[in-house]
Protein backbone atom coordinates (compact mmCIF):
# COMPACT_ATOMS: atom_id res chain seq x y z
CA UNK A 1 -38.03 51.01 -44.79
CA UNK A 2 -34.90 49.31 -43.31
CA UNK A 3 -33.79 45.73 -43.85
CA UNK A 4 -30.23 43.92 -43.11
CA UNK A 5 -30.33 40.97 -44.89
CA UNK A 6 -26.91 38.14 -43.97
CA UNK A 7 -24.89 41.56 -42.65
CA UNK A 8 -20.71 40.37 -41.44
CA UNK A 9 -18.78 42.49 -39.36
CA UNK A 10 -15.38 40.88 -39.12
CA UNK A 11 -11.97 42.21 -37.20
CA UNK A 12 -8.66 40.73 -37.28
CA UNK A 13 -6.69 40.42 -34.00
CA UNK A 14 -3.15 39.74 -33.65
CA UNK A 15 -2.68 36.86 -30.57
CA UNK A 16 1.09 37.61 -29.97
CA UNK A 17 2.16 41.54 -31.07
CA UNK A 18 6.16 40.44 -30.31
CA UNK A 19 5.99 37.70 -33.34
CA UNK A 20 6.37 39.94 -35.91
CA UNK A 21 7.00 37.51 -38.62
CA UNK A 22 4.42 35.12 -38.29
CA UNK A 23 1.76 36.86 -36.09
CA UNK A 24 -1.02 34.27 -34.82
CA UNK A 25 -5.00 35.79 -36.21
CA UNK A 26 -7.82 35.20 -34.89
CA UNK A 27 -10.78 36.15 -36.64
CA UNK A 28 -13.57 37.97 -33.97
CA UNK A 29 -16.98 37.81 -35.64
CA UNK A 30 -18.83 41.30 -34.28
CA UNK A 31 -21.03 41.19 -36.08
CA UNK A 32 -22.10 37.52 -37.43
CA UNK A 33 -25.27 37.16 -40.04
CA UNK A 34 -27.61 39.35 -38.83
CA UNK A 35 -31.43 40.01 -40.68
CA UNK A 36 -33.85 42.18 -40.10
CA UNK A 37 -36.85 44.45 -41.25
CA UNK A 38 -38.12 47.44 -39.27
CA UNK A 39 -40.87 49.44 -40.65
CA UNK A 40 -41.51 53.20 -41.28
CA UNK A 41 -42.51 54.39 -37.50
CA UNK A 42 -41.33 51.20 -35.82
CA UNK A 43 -39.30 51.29 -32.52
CA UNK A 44 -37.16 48.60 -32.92
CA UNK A 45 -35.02 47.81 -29.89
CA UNK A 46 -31.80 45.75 -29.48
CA UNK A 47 -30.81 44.67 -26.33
CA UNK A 48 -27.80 42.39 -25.11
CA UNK A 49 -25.07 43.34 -22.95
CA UNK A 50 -21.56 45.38 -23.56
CA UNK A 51 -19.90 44.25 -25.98
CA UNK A 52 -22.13 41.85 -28.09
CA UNK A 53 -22.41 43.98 -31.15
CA UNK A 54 -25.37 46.70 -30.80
CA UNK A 55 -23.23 49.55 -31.51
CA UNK A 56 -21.37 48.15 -34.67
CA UNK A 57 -24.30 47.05 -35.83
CA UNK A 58 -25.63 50.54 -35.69
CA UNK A 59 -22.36 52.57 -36.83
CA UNK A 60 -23.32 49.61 -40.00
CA UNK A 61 -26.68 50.99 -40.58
CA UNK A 62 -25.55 54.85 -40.61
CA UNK A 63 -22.63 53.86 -43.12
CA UNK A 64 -19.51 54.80 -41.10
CA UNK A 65 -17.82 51.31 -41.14
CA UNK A 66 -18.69 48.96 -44.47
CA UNK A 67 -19.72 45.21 -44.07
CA UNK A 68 -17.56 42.45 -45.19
CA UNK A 69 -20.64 40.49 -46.36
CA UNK A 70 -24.36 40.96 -46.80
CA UNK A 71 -26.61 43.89 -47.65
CA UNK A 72 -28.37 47.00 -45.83
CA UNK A 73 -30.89 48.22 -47.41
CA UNK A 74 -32.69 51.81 -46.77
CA UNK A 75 -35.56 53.00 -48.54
CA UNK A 76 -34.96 50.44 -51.06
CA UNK A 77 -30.98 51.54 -51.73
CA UNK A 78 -27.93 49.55 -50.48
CA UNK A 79 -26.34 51.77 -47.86
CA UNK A 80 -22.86 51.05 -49.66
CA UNK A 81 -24.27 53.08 -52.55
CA UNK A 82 -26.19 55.55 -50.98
CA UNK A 83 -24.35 57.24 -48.29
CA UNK A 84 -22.40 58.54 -51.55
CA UNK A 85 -25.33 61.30 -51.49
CA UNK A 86 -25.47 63.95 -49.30
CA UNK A 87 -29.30 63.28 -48.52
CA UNK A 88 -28.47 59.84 -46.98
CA UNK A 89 -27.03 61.40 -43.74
CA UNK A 90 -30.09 63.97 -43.90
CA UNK A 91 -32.56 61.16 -43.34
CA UNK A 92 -30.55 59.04 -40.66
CA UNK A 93 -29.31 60.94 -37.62
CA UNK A 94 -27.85 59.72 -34.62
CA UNK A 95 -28.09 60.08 -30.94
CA UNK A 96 -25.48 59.54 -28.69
CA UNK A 97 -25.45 57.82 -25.45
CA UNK A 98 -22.65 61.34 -23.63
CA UNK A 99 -24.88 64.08 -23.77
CA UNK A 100 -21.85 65.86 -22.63
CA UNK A 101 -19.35 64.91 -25.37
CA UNK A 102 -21.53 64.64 -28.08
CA UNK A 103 -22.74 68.43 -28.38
CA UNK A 104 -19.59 71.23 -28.77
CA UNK A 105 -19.48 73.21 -25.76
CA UNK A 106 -18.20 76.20 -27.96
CA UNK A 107 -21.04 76.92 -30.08
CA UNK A 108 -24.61 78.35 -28.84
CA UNK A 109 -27.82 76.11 -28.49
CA UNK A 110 -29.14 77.51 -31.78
CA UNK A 111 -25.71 76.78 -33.69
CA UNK A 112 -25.63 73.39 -32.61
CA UNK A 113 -29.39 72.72 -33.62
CA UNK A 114 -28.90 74.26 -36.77
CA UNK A 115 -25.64 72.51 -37.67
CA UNK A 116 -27.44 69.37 -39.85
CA UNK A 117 -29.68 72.59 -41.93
CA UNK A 118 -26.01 73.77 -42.45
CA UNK A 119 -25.00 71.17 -44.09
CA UNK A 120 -27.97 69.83 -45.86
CA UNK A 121 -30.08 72.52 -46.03
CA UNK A 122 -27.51 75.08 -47.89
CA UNK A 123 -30.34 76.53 -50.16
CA UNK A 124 -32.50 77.60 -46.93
CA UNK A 125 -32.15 81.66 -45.83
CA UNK A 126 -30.80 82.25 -42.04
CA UNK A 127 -33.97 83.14 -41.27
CA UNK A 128 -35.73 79.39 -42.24
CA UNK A 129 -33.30 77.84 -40.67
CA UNK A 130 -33.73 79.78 -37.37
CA UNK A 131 -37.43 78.53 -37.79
CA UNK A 132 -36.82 75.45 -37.85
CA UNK A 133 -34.23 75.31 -34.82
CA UNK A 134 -37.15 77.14 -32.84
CA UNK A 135 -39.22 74.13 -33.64
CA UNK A 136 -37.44 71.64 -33.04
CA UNK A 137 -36.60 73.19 -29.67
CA UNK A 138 -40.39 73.57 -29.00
CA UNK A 139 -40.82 69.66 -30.02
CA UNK A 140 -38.00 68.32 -27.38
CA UNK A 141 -39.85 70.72 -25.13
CA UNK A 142 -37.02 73.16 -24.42
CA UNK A 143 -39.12 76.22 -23.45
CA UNK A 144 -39.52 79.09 -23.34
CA UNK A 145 -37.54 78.82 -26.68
CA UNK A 146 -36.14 82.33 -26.33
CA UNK A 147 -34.36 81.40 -23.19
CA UNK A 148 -32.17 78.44 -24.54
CA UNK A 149 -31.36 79.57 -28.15
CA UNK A 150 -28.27 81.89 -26.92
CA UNK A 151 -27.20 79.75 -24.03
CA UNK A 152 -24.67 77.65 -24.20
CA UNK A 153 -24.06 73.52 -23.01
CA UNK A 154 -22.21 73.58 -19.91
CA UNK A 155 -25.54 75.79 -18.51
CA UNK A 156 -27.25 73.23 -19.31
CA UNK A 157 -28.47 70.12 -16.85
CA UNK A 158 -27.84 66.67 -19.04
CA UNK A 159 -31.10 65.88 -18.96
CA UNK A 160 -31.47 69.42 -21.23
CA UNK A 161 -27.94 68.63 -23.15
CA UNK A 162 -30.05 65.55 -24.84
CA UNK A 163 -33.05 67.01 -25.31
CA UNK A 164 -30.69 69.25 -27.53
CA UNK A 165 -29.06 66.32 -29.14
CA UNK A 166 -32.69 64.80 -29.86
CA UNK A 167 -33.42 68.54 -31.10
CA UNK A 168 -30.28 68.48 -33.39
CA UNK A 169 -31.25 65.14 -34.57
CA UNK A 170 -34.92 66.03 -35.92
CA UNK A 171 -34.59 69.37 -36.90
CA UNK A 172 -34.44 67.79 -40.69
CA UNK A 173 -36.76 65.57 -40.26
CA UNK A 174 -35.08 62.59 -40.53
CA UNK A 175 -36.82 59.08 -41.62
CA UNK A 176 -34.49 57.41 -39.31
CA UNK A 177 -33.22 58.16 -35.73
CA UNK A 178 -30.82 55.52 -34.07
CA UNK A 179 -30.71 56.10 -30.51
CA UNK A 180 -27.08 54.38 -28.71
CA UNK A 181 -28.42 53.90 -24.91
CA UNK A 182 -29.68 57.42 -24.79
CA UNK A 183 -30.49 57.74 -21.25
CA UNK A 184 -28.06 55.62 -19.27
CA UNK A 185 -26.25 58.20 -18.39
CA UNK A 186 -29.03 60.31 -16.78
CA UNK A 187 -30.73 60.26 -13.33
CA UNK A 188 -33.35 57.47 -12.86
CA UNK A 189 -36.00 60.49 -12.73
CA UNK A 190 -35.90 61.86 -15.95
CA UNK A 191 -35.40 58.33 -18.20
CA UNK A 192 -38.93 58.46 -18.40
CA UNK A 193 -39.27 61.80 -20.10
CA UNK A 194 -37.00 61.50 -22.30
CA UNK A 195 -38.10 58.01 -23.55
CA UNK A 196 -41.70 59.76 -23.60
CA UNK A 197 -40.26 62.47 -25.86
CA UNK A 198 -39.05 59.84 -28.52
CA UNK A 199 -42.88 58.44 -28.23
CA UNK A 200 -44.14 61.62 -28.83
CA UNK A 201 -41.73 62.67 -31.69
CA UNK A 202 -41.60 58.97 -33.41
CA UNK A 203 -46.08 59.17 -33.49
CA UNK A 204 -46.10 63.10 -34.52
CA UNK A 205 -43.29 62.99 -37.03
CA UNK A 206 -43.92 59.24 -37.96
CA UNK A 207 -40.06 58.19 -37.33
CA UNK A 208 -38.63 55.13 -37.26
CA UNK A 209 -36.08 54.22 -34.14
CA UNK A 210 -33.51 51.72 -33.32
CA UNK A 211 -33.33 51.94 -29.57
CA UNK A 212 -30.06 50.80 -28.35
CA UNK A 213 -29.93 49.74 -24.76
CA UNK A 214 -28.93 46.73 -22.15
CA UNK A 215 -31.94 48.02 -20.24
CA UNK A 216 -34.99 45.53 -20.41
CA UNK A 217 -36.84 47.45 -17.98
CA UNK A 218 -37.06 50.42 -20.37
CA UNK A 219 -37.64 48.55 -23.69
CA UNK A 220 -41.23 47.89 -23.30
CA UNK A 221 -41.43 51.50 -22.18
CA UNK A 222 -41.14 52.61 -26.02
CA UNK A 223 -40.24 49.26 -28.05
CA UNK A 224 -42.55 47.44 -30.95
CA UNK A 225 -40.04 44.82 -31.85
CA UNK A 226 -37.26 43.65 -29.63
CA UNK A 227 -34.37 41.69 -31.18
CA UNK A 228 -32.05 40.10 -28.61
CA UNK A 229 -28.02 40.32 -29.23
CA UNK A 230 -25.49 38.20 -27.80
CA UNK A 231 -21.58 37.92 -29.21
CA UNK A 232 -22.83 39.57 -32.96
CA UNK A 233 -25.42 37.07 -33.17
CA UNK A 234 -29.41 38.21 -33.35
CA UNK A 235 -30.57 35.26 -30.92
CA UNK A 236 -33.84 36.11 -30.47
CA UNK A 237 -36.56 38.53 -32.75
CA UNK A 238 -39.95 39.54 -32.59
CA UNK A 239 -42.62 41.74 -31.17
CA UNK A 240 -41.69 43.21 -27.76
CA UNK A 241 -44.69 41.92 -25.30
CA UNK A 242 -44.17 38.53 -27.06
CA UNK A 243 -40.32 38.12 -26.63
CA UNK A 244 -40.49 39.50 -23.24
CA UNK A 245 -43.62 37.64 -22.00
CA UNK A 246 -42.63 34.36 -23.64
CA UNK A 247 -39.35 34.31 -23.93
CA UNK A 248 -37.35 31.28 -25.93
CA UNK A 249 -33.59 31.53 -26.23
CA UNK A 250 -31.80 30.59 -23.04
CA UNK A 251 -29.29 33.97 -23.58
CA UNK A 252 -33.56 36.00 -23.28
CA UNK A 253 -34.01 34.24 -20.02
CA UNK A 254 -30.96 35.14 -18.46
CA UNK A 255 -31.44 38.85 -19.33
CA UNK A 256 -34.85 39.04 -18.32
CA UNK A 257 -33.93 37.10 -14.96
CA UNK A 258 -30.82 39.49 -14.30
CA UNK A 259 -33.76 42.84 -14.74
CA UNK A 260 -35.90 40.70 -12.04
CA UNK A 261 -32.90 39.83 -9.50
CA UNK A 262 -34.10 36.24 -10.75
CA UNK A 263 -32.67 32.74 -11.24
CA UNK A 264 -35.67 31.38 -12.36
CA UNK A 265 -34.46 30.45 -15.48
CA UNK A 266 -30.84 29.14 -14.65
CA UNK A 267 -32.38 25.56 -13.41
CA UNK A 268 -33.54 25.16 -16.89
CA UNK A 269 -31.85 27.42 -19.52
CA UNK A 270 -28.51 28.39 -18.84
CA UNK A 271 -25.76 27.67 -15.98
CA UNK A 272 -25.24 30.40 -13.82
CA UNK A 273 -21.81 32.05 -13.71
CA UNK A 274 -20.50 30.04 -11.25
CA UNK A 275 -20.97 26.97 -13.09
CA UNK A 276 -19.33 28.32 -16.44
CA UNK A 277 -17.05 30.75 -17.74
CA UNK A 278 -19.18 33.37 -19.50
CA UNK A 279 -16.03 34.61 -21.55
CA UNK A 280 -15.47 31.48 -23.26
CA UNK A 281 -17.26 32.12 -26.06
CA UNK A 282 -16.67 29.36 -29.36
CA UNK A 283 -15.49 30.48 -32.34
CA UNK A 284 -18.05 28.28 -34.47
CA UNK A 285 -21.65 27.08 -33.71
CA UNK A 286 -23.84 28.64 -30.95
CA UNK A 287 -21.90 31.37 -29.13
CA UNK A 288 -23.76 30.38 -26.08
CA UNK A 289 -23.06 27.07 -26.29
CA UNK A 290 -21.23 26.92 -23.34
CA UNK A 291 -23.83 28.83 -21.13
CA UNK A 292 -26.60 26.41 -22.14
CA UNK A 293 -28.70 24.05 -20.12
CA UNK A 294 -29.95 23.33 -23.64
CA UNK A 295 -27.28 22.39 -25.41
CA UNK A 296 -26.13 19.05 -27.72
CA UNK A 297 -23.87 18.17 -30.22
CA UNK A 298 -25.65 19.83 -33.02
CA UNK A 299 -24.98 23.41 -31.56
CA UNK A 300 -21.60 23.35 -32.59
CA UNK A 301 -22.80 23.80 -36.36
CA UNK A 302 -24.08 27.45 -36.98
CA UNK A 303 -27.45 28.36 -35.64
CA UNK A 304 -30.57 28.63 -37.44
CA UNK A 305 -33.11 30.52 -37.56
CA UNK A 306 -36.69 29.06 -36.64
CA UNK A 307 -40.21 31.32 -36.51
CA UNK A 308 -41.97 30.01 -33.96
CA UNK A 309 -45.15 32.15 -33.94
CA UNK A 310 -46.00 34.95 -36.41
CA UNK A 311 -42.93 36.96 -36.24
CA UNK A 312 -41.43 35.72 -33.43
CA UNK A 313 -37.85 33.95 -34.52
CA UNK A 314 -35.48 32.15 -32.70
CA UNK A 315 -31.80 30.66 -33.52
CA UNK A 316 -32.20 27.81 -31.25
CA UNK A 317 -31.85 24.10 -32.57
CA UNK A 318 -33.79 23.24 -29.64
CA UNK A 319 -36.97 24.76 -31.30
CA UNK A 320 -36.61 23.44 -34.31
CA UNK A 321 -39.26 20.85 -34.05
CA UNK A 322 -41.50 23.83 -33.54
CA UNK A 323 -41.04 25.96 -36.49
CA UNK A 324 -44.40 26.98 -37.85
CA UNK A 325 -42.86 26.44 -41.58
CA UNK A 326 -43.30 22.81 -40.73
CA UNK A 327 -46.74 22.60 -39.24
């Protein structure tokens, strides 16, 4: 249904801002040759932490910023070309990680809901659309219905201001839902419901969902694929129990060893933070070059990617030797 294949994000940044005449550049890769596949009713997740490209890659997919190279393709249409027509936005929505700045706390429950049928759904009566708000209210399990149609955000908890962004976001019945750390702004006790809700609406409505999170510990909680970010790179790829259980890229171990309260990793994979400087990231070759245990000369050329079991891919030179193509 969805596949990136080579996709470039590239910004320019000005080093001195006082040199007007000959400004130094430098080139800051956010989003560096990234491929991928999901499937129609696949969770995919990407993890990594702030700041290595999750949320550019998904403003990408849902066509508000352009690539500088490489192709996204939905439903067998470049993005470029298709979010030209109207029904492109109809069949990707969007939820955001504020449920408190992401809904207008102006308009009623029902107007916000029925904002997408507004402007997609023109040919529909009132009275369909009001249908269809009641359902999707009854799907993200705001009931009694009646109760919440007239109310308006700020009497709302945010665990309930979500639900109504999740609401607003299926109420066409979109194909795709990409979902920017939706619950790390709630309490610890309701994560699990809402997480349970996107289950519940990607099996019933057979939706497909990029979960966007730094959260390992919830990713298995809702995840069939996993791919692992790190400085606009995709370092890691593959089903979810496999990446997690076995992980390979030294960047996967440190993650999964920071959800644990673990160093179990850092004798072997990468050098813990007192033993390197975690923001000097290089400019060519492996971006964790300078993190990594496992490291040579060849990482300074740029990664590639190596499938080391059925679907599970790496960009690790170190696993090269290991790449099922050459067995």
């Amino acid at each position: 249904m969805l596949e990136l294949k080579h996709v470039k994000k590239y910004y320019s940044i000005k080093q001195n801002a006082f040199k007007f005449f000959s400004p130094s550049v430098k080139i800051k890769k956010v989003i560096d040759d990234v491929s991928f596949e999901l499937g129609q009713g696949e969770v995919l997740v990407l993890a990594g932490e702030s700041g290595s490209g999750k949320t550019t890659l998904a403003k990408l997919i849902i066509g508000y910023i352009t690539p500088d190279a490489g192709d996204i393709v939905f439903l067998g249409q470049n993005v470029n070309n298709s979010k030209k027509n109207k029904s492109f936005y109809s069949s990707i929505q969007m939820i955001h990680q504020d449920p408190y700045s992401s809904i207008n706390p102006y308009l009623k429950i029902k107007d916000i809901v029925m904002e997408p049928l507004k402007i997609h759904n023109g040919n529909l009566s009132y009275a369909e659309k009001e249908k269809k708000v009641r359902i999707a209210l009854s799907r993200t399990k705001l009931e009694p219905v009646e109760e919440f149609l007239e109310k308006y955000p700020n009497m709302l908890s945010g665990g309930q201001r979500q639900r109504v962004s999740i609401a607003r976001a299926i109420v066409s019945i979109p194909r795709l839902i990409i979902a920017d750390e939706p619950v790390s702004m709630l309490d610890v006790s309701i994560r699990a419901e809402i997480l349970s809700l996107l289950n519940e609406l990607r099996n019933s409505l057979n939706i497909s969902i990029i979960y966007i999170t730094h959260d390992l510990a919830t990713s298995r909680f809702i995840g069939d694929k996993i791919g692992i970010m790190f400085a606009g790179n995709l370092v890691e790829f593959g089903n979810i129990d496999e990446v997690l259980l076995n992980p390979l890229h030294p960047y996967t171990w440190m993650l999964l060893d920071a959800v644990n309260f673990s160093s179990s990793g850092s004798n072997v994979y990468y050098k813990t933070p007192e033993q390197t400087n975690s923001f000097n990231i290089p400019s060519a070759g492996c971006k964790f070059y300078n993190s990594c245990k496992l490291s040579s000369n060849e990482c300074t050329s740029d990664p590639q990617k190596y499938e080391i079991s059925k679907g599970h891919f790496v960009s690790c030179f170190n696993y090269k030797k290991h790449d099922i193509d050459d067995n």
